[in-house]
C-alpha atoms as a PDB file:
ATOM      1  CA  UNK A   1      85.531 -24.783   6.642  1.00  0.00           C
ATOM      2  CA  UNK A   2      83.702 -22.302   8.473  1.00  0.00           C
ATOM      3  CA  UNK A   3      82.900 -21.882  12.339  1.00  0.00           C
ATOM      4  CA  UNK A   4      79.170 -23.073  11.748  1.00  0.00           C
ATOM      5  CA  UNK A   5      80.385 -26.277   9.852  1.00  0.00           C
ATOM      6  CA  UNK A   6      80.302 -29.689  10.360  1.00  0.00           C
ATOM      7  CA  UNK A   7      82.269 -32.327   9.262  1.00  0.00           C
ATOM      8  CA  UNK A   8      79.866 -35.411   7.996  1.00  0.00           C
ATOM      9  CA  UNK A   9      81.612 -38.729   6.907  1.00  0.00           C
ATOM     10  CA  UNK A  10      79.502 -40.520   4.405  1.00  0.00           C
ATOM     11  CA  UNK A  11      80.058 -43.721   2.719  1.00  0.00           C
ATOM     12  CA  UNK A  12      78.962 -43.719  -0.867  1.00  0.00           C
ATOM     13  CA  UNK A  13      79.025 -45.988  -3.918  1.00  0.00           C
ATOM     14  CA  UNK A  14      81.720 -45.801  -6.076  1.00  0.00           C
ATOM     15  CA  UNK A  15      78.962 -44.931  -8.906  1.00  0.00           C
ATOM     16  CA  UNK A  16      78.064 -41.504  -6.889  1.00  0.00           C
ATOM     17  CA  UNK A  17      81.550 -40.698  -6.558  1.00  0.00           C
ATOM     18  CA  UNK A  18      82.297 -40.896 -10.211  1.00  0.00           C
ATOM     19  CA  UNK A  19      79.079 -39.208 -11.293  1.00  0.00           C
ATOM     20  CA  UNK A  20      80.397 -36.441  -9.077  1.00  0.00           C
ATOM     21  CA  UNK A  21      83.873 -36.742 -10.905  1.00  0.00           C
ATOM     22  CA  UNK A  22      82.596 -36.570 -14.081  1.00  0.00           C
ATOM     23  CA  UNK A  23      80.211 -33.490 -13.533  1.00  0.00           C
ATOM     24  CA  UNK A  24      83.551 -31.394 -12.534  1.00  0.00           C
ATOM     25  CA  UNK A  25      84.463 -29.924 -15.956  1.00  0.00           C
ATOM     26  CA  UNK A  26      80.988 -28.964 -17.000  1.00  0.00           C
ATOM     27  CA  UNK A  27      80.671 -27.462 -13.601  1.00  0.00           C
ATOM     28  CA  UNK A  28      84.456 -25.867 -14.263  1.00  0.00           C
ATOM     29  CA  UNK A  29      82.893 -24.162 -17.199  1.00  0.00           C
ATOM     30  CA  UNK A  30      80.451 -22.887 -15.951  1.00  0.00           C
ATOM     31  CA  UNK A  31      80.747 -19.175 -14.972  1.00  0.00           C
ATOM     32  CA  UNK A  32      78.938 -18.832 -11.568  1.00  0.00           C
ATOM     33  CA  UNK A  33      80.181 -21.638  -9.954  1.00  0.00           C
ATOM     34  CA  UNK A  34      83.797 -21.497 -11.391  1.00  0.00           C
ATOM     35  CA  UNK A  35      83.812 -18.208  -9.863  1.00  0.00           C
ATOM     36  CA  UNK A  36      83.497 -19.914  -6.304  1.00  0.00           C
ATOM     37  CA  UNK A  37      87.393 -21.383  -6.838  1.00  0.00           C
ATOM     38  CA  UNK A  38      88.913 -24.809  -8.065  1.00  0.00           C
ATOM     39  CA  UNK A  39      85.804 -27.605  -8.580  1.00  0.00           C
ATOM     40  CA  UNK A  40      86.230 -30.182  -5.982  1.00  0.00           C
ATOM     41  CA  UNK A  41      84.320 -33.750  -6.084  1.00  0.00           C
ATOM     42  CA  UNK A  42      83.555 -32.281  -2.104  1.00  0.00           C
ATOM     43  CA  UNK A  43      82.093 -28.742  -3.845  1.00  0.00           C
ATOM     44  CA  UNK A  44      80.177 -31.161  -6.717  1.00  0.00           C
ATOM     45  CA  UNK A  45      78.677 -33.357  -3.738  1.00  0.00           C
ATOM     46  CA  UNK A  46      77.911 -30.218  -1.407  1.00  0.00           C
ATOM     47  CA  UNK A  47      75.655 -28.990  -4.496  1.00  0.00           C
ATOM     48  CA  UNK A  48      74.270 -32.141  -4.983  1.00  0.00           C
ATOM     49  CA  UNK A  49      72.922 -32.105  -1.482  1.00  0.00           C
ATOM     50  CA  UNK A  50      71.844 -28.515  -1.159  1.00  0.00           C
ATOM     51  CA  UNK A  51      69.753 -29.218  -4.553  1.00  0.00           C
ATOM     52  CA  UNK A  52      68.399 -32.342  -3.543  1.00  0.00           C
ATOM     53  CA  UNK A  53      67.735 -31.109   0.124  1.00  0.00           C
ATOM     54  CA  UNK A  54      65.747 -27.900  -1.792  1.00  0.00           C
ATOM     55  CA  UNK A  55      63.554 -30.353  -3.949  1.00  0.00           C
ATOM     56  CA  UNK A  56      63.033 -32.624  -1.002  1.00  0.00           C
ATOM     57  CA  UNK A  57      61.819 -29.625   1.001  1.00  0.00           C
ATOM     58  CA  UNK A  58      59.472 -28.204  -2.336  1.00  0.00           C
ATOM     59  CA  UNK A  59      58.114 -31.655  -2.540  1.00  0.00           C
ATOM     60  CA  UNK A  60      57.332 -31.989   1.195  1.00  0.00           C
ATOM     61  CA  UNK A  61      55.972 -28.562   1.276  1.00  0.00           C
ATOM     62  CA  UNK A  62      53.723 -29.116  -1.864  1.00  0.00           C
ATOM     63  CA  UNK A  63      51.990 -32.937  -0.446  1.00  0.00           C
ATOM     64  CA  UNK A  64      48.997 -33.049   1.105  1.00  0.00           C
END
């Protein structure tokens, strides 16, 4: 971790956790990210909520 992070505990279904697991060698194959080091279920969920948090934010930005 960095100086400017956090540590967040979060409880989360078993079924998130294993979609996480199973996304790990697609993700391993992958150039760009396999470039950023070994592919963690923590690195697979820290995407998952920086992409989510970015459509969240487009959708929010985009109502009414």
């Amino acid at each position: 971790m960095t100086r400017n992070d956090v540590q967040i505990v979060l409880r989360l279904p078993k079924v998130i956790r294993d979609r996480a697991d199973a996304l790990i060698p697609s993700l391993e194959s992958n150039p760009t990210i396999a470039a950023l080091g070994k592919v963690t279920r923590s690195k697979v969920l820290r995407l998952a909520l920086v992409r989510g948090l970015e459509v969240l934010e487009s959708e929010a930005r985009a109502e009414p």
